[in-house]
Protein backbone atom coordinates (compact mmCIF):
# COMPACT_ATOMS: atom_id res chain seq x y z
CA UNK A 1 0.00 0.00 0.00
CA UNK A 2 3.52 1.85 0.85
CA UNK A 3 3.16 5.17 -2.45
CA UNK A 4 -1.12 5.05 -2.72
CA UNK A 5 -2.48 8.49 -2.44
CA UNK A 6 -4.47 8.65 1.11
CA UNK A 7 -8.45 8.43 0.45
CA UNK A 8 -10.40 11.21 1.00
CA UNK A 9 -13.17 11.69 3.74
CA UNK A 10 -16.16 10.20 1.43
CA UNK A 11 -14.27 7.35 0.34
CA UNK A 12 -13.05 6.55 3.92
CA UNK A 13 -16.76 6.76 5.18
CA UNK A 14 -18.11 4.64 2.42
CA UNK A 15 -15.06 2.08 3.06
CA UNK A 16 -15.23 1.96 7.10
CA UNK A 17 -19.23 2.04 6.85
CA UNK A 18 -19.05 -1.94 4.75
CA UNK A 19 -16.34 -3.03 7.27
CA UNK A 20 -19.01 -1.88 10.25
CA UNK A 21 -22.00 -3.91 8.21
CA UNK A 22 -19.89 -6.79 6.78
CA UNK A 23 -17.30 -7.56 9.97
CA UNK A 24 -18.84 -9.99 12.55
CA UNK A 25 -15.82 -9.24 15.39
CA UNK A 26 -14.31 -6.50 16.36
CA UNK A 27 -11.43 -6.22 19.49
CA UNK A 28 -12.19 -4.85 22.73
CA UNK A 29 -10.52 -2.65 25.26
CA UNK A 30 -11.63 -1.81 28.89
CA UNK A 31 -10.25 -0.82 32.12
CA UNK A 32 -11.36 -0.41 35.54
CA UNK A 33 -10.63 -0.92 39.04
CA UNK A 34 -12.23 -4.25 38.84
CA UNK A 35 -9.73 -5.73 36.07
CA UNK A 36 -7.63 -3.39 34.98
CA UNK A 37 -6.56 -3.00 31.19
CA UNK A 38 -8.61 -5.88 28.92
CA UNK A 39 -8.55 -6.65 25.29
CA UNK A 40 -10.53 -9.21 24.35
CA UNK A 41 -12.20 -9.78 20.58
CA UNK A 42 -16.17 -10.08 20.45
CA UNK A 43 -18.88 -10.59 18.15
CA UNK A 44 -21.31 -7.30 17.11
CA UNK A 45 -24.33 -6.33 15.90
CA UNK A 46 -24.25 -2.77 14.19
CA UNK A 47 -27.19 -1.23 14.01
CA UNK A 48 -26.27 2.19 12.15
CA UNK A 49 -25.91 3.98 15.06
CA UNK A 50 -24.47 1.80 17.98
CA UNK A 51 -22.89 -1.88 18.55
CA UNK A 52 -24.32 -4.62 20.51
CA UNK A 53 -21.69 -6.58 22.52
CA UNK A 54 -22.35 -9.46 25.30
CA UNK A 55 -20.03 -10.90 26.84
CA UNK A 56 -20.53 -12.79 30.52
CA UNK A 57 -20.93 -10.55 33.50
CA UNK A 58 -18.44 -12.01 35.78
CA UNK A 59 -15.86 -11.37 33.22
CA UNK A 60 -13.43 -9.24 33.61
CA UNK A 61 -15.18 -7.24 29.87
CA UNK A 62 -18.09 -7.11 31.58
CA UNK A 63 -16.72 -6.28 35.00
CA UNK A 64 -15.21 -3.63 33.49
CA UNK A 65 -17.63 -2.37 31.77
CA UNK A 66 -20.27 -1.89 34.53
CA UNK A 67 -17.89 -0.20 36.58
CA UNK A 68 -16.56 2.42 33.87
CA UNK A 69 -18.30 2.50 30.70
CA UNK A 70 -15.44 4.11 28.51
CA UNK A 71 -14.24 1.10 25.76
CA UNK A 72 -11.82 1.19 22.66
CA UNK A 73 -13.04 -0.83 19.94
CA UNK A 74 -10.72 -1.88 16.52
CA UNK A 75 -11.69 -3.19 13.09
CA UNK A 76 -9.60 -4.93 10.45
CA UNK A 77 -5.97 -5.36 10.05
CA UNK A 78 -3.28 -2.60 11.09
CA UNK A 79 -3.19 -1.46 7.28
CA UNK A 80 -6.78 -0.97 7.49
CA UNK A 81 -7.75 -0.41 10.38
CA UNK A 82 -11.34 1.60 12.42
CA UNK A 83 -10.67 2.56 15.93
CA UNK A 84 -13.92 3.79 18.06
CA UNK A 85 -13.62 5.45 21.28
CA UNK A 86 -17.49 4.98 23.03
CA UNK A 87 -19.32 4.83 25.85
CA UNK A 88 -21.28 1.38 26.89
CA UNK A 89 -24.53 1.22 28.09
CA UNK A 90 -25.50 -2.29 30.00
CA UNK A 91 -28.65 -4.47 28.91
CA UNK A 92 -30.00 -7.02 30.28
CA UNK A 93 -31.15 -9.92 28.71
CA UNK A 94 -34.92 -9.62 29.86
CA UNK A 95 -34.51 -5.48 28.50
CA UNK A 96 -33.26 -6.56 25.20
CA UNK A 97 -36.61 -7.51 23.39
CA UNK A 98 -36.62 -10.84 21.33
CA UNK A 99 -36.39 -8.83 18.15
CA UNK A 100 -33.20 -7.56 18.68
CA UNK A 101 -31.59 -10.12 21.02
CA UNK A 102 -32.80 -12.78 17.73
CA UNK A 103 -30.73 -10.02 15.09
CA UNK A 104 -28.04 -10.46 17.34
CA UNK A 105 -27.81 -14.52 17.54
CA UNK A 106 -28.62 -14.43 13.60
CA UNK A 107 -25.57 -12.11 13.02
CA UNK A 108 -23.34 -13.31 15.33
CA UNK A 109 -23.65 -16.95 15.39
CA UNK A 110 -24.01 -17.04 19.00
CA UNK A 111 -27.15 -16.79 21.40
CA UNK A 112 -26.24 -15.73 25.44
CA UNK A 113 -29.62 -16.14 25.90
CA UNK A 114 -29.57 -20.08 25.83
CA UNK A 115 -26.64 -19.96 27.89
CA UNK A 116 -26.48 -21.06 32.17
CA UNK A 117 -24.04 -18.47 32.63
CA UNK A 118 -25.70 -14.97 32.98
CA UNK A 119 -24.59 -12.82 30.23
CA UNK A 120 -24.78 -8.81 29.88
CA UNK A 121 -25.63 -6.98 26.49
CA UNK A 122 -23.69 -3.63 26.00
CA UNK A 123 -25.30 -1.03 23.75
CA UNK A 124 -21.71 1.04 22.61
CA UNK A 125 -22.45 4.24 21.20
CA UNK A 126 -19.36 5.77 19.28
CA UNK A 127 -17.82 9.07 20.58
CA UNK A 128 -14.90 9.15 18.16
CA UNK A 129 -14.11 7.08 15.48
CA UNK A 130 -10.95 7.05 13.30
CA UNK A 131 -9.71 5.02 10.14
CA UNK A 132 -6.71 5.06 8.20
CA UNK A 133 -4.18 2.69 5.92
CA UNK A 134 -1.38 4.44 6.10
CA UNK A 135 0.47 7.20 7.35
CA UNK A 136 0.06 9.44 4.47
CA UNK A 137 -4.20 9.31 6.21
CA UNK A 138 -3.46 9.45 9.85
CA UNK A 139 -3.50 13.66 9.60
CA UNK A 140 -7.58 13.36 8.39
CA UNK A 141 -7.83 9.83 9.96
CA UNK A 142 -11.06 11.16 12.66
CA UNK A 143 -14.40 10.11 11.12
CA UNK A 144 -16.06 11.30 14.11
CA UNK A 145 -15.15 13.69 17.07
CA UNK A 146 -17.93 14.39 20.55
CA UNK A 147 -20.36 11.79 19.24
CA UNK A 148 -21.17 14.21 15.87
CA UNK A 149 -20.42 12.64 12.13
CA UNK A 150 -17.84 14.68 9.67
CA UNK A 151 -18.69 15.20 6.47
C-alpha cells in the first residue's frame, strides 16, 4: 500500500461504513478498578448507530464495563484499520426484546440467551471514530469527534 495516495473523507466513510455492516468481530478494550486493562475480541451487531456486545458478566469485559463504561473498539488489520472510542450502556437480557436479542444470535452466530451463565448486552455508542491505511491518512484519519459525524 507503501506510495497510494491517502483516500479522502467520502471514500473513507463509504469504506469503514461496509467493514461496520460486513465484519462480525471487532477487538475490545476496557479498564477499571475491577480488572484493569482488557482486550478481548467479540462478536457485534451494528445497528447504524451503535454496537451490541455481550459478553458474561463475571468477566473481567463485563466487570469492566459496569464499573466504567469508557471502551476502545478496533476493526480490520493494522493497514486498514477503524478505531472507536465509546461509551457502553448495560442491557440485560430480559430489557433486550426478542427482536433484537434474535438479530443479534442471527448475526453473530451465538445466542447468550440459551446460555447457564448470565450474560450482559452492551449497547456502545461511538464518541470518536478514526480510520486510516497508512500514514500518508493518519492527519484526516477522525471520522467522528464528541459523538457528531464529519462530512
Amino acid at each position: 500500500m507503501t506510495g497510494v495516495p491517502p483516500r479522502g473523507l467520502e471514500e473513507r466513510l463509504r469504506d469503514t461504513r461496509a467493514k461496520l455492516e460486513s465484519d462480525v468481530d471487532l477487538w475490545v478494550a476496557t479498564s477499571g478498578s475491577p480488572g484493569g486493562v482488557h482486550l478481548i475480541p467479540l462478536s457485534y451487531l451494528w445497528d447504524g448507530t451503535a454496537f451490541l456486545i455481550s459478553t458474561p458478566r463475571a468477566s473481567v469485559t463485563g466487570r469492566n464495563l459496569l464499573a466504567d463504561g469508557r471502551v476502545r473498539l478496533s476493526l480490520g488489520p493494522t493497514r486498514d484499520v477503524v478505531v472507536i472510542d465509546g461509551t457502553a450502556e448495560p442491557v440485560d437480557i430480559a430489557d433486550l426484546g426478542p427482536e433484537t436479542g434474535d438479530m443479534f444470535a442471527s448475526r453473530t452466530g451465538f445466542d447468550p440467551r440459551e446460555l447457564d451463565e448470565p450474560y450482559e448486552y452492551f449497547w456502545i455508542r461511538p464518541r470518536r471514530v478514526q480510520a486510516w491505511r497508512e500514514a500518508n491518512e493518519l492527519p484526516r484519519r477522525d471520522l467522528m469527534r464528541d459523538g457528531r459525524r464529519l462530512g
